[in-house]
Protein backbone atom coordinates (compact mmCIF):
# COMPACT_ATOMS: atom_id res chain seq x y z
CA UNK A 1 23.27 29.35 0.74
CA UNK A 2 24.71 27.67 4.27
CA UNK A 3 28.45 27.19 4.18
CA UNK A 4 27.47 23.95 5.88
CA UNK A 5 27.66 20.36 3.53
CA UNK A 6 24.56 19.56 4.33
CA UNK A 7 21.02 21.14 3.33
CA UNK A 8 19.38 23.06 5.91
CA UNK A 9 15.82 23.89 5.49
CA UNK A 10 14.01 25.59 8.49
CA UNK A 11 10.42 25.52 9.03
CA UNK A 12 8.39 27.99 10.94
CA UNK A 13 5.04 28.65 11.81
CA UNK A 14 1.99 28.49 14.61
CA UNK A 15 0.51 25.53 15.74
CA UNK A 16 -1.24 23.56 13.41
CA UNK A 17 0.39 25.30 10.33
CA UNK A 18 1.18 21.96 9.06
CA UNK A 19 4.67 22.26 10.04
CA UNK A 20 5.15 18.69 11.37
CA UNK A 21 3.53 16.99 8.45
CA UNK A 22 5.21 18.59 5.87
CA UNK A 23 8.53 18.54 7.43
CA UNK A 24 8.29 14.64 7.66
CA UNK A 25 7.39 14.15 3.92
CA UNK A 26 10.11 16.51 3.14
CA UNK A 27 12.34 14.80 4.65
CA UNK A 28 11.55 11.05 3.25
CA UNK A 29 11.52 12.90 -0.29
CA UNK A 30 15.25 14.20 0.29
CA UNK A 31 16.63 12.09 2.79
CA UNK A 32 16.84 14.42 5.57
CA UNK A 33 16.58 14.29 9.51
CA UNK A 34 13.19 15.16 10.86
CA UNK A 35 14.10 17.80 13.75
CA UNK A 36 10.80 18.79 15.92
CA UNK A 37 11.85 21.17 18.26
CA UNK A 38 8.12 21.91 18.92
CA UNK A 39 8.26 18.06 20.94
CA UNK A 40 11.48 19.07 22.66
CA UNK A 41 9.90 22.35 24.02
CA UNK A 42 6.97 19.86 25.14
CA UNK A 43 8.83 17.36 26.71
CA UNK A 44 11.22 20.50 28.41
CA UNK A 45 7.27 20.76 30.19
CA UNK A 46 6.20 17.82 31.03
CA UNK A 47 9.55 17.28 32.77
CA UNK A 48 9.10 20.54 34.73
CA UNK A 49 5.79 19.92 35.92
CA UNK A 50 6.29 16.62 36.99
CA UNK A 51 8.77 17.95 39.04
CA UNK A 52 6.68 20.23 40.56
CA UNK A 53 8.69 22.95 38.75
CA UNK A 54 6.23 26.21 38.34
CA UNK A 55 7.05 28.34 35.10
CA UNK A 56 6.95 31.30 37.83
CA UNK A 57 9.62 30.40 40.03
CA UNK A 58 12.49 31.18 37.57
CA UNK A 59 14.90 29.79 40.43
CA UNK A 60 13.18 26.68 40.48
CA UNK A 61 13.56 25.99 36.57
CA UNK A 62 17.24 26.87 36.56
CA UNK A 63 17.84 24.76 39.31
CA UNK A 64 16.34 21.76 37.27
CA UNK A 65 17.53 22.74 33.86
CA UNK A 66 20.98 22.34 35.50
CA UNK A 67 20.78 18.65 35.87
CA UNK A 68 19.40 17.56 33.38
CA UNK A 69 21.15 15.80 30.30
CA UNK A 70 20.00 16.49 26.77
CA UNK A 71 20.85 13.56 24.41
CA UNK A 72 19.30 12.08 21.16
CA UNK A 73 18.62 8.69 19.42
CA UNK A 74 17.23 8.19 15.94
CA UNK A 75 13.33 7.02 15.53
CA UNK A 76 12.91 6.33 11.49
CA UNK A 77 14.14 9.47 10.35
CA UNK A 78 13.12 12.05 13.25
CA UNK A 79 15.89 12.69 15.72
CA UNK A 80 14.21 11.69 19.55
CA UNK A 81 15.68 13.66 22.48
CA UNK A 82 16.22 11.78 25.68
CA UNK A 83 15.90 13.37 29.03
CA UNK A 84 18.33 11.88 31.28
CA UNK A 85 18.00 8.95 29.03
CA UNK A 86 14.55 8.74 28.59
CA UNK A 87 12.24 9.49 25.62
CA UNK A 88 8.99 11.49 25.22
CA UNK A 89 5.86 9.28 25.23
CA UNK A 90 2.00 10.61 24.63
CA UNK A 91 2.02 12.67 27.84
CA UNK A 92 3.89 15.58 25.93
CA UNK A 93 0.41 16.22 23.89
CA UNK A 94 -1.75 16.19 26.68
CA UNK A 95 -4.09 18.81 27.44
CA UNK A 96 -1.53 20.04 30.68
CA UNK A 97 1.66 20.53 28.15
CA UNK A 98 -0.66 22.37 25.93
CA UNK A 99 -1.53 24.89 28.46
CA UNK A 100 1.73 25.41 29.79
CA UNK A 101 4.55 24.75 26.93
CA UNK A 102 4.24 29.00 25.75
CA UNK A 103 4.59 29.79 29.12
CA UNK A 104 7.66 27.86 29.42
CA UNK A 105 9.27 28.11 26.07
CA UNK A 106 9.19 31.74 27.13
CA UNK A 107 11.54 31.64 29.24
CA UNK A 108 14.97 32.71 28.48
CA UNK A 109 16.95 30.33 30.05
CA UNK A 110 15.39 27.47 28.44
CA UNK A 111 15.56 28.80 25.06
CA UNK A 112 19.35 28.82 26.21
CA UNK A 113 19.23 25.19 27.73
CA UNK A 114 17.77 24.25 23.92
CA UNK A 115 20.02 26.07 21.73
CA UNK A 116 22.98 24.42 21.41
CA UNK A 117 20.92 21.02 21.37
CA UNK A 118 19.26 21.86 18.74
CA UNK A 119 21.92 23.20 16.82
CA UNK A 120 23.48 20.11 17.54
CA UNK A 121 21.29 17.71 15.40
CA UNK A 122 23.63 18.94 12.33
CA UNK A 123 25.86 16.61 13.80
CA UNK A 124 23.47 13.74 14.26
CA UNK A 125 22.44 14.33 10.56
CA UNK A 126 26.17 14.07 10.01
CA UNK A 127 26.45 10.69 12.26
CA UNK A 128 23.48 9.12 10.68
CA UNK A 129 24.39 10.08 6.98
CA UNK A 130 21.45 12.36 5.86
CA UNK A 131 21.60 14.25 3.18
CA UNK A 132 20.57 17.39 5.51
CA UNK A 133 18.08 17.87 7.93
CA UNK A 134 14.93 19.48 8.19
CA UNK A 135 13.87 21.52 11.15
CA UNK A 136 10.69 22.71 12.37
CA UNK A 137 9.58 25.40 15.21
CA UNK A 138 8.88 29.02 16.05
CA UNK A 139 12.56 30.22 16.18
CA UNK A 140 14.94 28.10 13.23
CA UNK A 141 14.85 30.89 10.75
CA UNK A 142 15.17 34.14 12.65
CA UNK A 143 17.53 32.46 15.61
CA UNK A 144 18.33 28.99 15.75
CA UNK A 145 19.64 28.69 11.71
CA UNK A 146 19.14 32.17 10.29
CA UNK A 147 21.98 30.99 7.70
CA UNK A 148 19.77 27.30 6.48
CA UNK A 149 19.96 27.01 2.74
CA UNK A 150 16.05 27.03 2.38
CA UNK A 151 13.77 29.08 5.37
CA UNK A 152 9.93 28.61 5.34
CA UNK A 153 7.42 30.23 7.00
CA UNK A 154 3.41 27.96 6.92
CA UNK A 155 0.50 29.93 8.26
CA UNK A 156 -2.93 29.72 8.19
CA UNK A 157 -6.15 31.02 9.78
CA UNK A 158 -6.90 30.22 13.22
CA UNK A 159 -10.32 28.62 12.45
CA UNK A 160 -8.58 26.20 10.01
CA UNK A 161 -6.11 25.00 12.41
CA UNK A 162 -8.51 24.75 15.07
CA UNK A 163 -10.06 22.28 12.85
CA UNK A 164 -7.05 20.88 12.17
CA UNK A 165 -6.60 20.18 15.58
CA UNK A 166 -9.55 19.06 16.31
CA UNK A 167 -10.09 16.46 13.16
CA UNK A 168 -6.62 15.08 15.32
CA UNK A 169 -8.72 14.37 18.35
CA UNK A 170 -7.02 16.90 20.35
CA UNK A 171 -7.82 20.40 21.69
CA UNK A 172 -4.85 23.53 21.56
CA UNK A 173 -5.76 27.46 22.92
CA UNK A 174 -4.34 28.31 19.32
CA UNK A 175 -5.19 31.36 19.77
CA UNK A 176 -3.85 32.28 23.16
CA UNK A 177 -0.72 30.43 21.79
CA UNK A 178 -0.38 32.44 19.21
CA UNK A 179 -0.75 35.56 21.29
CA UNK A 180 2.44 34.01 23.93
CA UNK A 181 4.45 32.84 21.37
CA UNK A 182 4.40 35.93 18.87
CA UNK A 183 5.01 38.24 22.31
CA UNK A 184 7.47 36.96 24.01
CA UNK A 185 10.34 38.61 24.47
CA UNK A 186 13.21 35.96 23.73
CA UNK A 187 12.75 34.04 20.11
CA UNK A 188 9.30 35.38 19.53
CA UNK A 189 7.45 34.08 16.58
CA UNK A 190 7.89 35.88 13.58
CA UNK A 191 8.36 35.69 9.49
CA UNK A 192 12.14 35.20 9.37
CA UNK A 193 13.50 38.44 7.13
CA UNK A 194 13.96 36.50 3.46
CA UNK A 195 11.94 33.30 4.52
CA UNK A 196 9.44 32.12 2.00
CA UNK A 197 5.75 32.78 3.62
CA UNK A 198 3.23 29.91 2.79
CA UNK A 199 -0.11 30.44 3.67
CA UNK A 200 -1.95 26.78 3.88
CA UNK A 201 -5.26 27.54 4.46
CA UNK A 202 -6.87 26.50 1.34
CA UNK A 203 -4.40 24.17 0.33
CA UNK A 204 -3.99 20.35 0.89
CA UNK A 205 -0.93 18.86 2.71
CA UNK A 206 0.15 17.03 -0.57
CA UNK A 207 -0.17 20.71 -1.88
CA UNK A 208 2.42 22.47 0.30
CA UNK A 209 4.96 19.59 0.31
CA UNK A 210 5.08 19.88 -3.60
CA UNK A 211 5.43 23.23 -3.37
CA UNK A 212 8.14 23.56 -1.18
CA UNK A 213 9.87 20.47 -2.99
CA UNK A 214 9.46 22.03 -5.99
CA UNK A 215 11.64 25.50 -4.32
CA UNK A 216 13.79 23.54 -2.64
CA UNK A 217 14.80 21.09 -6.09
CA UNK A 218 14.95 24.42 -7.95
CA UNK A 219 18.47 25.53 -5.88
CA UNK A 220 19.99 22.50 -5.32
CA UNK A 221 23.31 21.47 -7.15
């Protein structure tokens, strides 16, 4: 268990695992903060390509990740990161940020520029009295909290979540995000040594959440 006083559960997984769903109704069942660190590597983007920023001028992104201020304000109970003061709106799940967010998540330096935001949101869980927080991504198990009290891994197979994403109305290169984020060589995508690994193919949303509830009540105090 984290020496931290607050619960820590980390959730990992592909796109369209079910991450994001689950991770909200876990965290209106326990009173947690709702961290998606998937929207802040999309929003990280869609800020660099509307500056004109190409992922393949590595001067060009450090140059922009230098000025630019990370900050967050609470939406319900999901923690909203502000860009020089601004929030994310629909643009960061556009077609554009889909093709592009592996190819800059990627990149070292802003895996760096994210860390010690996102390690951060403790401290707004603290501010905002939580019980915990709950956060989801590609990297909270094996790098970002290796130490959380609960770490989950949600897969499933590639057709399913292509459905998935397309019963949302939206289209995703799953599998060519897959292949990016699980090769990368900073923070790659993997099944967190000790994590719990949930495969959620067959099962229903309502499904999953009960059974990681059902872990997750089973260790607490």
């Amino acid at each position: 268990m984290s020496t931290s006083p607050l619960i820590i559960i980390a959730i990992d997984g592909g796109a369209a695992s079910g991450k994001s769903s689950t991770s909200r109704l876990l965290a209106e069942r326990f009173n947690l903060l709702h961290v998606d660190t998937g929207s802040f590597y999309r929003q990280i983007t869609f800020e660099l390509l509307r500056r004109g920023v190409a992922y393949s001028d590595l001067p060009a992104v450090k140059a922009a990740l230098a000025h630019v201020q990370l900050t967050t304000r609470l939406n319900g109970r999901s923690a909203q990161m502000l860009i020089d003061g601004q929030p994310a709106g629909d643009e960061i799940r556009s077609q554009q940020v889909n093709e592009h967010v592996s190819h800059y998540a990627a990149i070292p330096e802003v895996r760096s520029a994210l860390l010690a935001y996102q390690r951060g949101q403790v401290n707004v869980a603290k501010q905002y009295h939580f019980r915990g927080l709950v956060m989801e991504g590609r990297d909270i198990g094996s790098v970002i909290f290796p130490q959380a009290d609960f770490r989950f891994f949600l897969h499933a197979d590639p057709i399913e979540r292509a459905k998935r994403r397309a019963a949302e109305g939206r289209q995703d290169s799953i599998a060519e995000r897959d292949r990016l984020d699980t090769t990368r060589k900073n923070a790659p995508l993997v099944v967190p040594a000790g994590a719990t690994d949930i495969d959620s193919t067959f099962l229903t949303l309502e499904q999953v959440v009960e059974k990681l509830a059902t872990l997750i009540t089973a260790k607490l105090p």
